[in-house]
Each structure stands twice: as C-alpha cells, then as structure tokens.
Protein backbone atom coordinates (compact mmCIF):
# COMPACT_ATOMS: atom_id res chain seq x y z
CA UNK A 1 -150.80 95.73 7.86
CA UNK A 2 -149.93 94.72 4.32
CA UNK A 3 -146.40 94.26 2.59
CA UNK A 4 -145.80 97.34 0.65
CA UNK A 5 -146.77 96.86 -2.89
CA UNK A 6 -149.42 94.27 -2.10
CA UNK A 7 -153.19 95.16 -1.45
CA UNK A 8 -155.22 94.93 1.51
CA UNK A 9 -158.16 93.58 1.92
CA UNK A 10 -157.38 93.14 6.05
CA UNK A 11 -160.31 96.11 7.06
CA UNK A 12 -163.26 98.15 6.57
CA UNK A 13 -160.85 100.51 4.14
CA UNK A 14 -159.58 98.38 1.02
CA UNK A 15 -156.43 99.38 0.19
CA UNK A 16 -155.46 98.62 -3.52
CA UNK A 17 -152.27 99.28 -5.10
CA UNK A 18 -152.05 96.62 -8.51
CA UNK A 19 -154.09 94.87 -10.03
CA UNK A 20 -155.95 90.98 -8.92
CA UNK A 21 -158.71 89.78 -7.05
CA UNK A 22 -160.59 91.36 -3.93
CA UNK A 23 -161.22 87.80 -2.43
CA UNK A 24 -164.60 89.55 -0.43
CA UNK A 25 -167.91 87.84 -1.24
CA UNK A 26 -170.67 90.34 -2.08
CA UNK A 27 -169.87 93.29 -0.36
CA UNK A 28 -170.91 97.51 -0.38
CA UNK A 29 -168.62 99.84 -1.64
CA UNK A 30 -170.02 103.51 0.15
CA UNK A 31 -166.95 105.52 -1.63
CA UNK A 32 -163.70 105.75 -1.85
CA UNK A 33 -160.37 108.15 -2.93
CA UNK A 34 -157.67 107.36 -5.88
CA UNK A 35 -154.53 109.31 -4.83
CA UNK A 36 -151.09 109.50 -7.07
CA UNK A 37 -152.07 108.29 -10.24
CA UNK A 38 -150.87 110.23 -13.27
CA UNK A 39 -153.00 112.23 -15.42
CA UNK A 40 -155.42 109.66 -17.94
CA UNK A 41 -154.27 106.57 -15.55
CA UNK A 42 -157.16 104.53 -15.50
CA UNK A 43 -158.23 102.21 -12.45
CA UNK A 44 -160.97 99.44 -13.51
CA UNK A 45 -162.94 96.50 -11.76
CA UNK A 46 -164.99 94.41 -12.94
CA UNK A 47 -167.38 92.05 -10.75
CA UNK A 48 -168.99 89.10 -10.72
CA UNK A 49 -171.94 89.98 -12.40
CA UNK A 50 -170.03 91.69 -15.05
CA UNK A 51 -170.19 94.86 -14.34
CA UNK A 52 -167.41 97.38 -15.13
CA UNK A 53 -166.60 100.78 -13.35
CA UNK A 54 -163.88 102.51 -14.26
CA UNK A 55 -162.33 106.06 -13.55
CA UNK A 56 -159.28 108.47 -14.88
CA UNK A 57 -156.93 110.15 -13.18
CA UNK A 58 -157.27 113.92 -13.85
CA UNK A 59 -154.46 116.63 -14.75
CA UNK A 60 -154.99 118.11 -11.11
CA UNK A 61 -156.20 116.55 -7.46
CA UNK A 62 -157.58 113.16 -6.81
CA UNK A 63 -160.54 111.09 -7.46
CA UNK A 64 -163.22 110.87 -5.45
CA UNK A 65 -165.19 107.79 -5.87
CA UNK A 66 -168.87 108.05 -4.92
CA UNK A 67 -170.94 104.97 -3.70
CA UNK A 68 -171.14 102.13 -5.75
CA UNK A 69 -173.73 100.12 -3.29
CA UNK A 70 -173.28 96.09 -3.28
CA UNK A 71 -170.78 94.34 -6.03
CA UNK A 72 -170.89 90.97 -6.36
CA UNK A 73 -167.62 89.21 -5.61
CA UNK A 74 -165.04 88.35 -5.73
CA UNK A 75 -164.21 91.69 -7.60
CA UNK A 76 -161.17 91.66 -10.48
CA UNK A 77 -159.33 95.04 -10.50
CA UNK A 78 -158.26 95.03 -14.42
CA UNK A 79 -156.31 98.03 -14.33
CA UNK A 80 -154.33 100.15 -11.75
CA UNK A 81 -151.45 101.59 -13.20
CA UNK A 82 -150.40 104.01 -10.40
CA UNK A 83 -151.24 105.65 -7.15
CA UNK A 84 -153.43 104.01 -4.35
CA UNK A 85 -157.03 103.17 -4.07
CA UNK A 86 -159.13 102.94 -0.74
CA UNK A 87 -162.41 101.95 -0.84
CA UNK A 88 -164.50 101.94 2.14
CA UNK A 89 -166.12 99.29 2.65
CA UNK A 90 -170.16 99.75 4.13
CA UNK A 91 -172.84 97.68 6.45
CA UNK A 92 -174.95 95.35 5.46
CA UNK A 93 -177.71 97.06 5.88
C-alpha cells in the first residue's frame, strides 16, 4: 500500500497521484480511469520514445482512458494537477 500522496507502482493497477517517474521498463497500458480532477486539469506522460499522451478533465464525470498498448519506459508523468489516475497495467502477450 502506498503513503498517501505518493504513487504506486506496487501492482497490476498504477496508481498515480503527482507527477515523476513510473520506474516500469516497457510495459502495456490496456486502460485506465482519471477521477477528481477539476474541469480543463490536464494529466500528461511522456515515454521513452517520446511520445506524449495527454487528457483533460471535463466539466462533468471522469475520464476514461482507452488502451494505449506498450510504452516504453520508464514513463515521466509531466502533469497531474489533481484527482487520481489508475492505469491498468496488461500481459505481455
């Protein structure tokens, strides 16, 4: 269990709360959910191979993030401003 405040990288469900780096290797990203940001809040990473993804918070709900496939890591997360991120993490297959 992480320290509140602090990500956690500790499962199969990243759980990401500020910004740093997911210290994973190359690893699948099959979706994920943004809860409690506030509207226009914008979460970011950026991998290893320079690729950026980044969502916004809407008015109403949550986000839903859709599959991603592999990212080459270790992943930055540039941005995070509020709310919690889990990703769920796939197989490598």
């Amino acid at each position: 269990m992480a320290i509140p405040g602090t990500n956690d990288y500790s499962g199969r469900i990243l759980r990401l709360v500020t910004t740093g780096t997911i210290p994973l290797a190359n690893f699948k990203v099959k979706g994920g959910l943004w809860t409690g940001g506030t509207t226009s809040d914008v979460f970011s990473l950026v991998d290893e191979a320079g690729r950026q993804y980044d969502w916004v918070f809407p008015q109403y709900g949550n986000v839903s993030i859709s599959e991603m496939g592999w990212l080459s890591g270790p992943v930055t997360i540039t941005s995070l401003p509020h709310g919690e991120v889990q990703l769920y993490l796939g197989t490598g297959k």
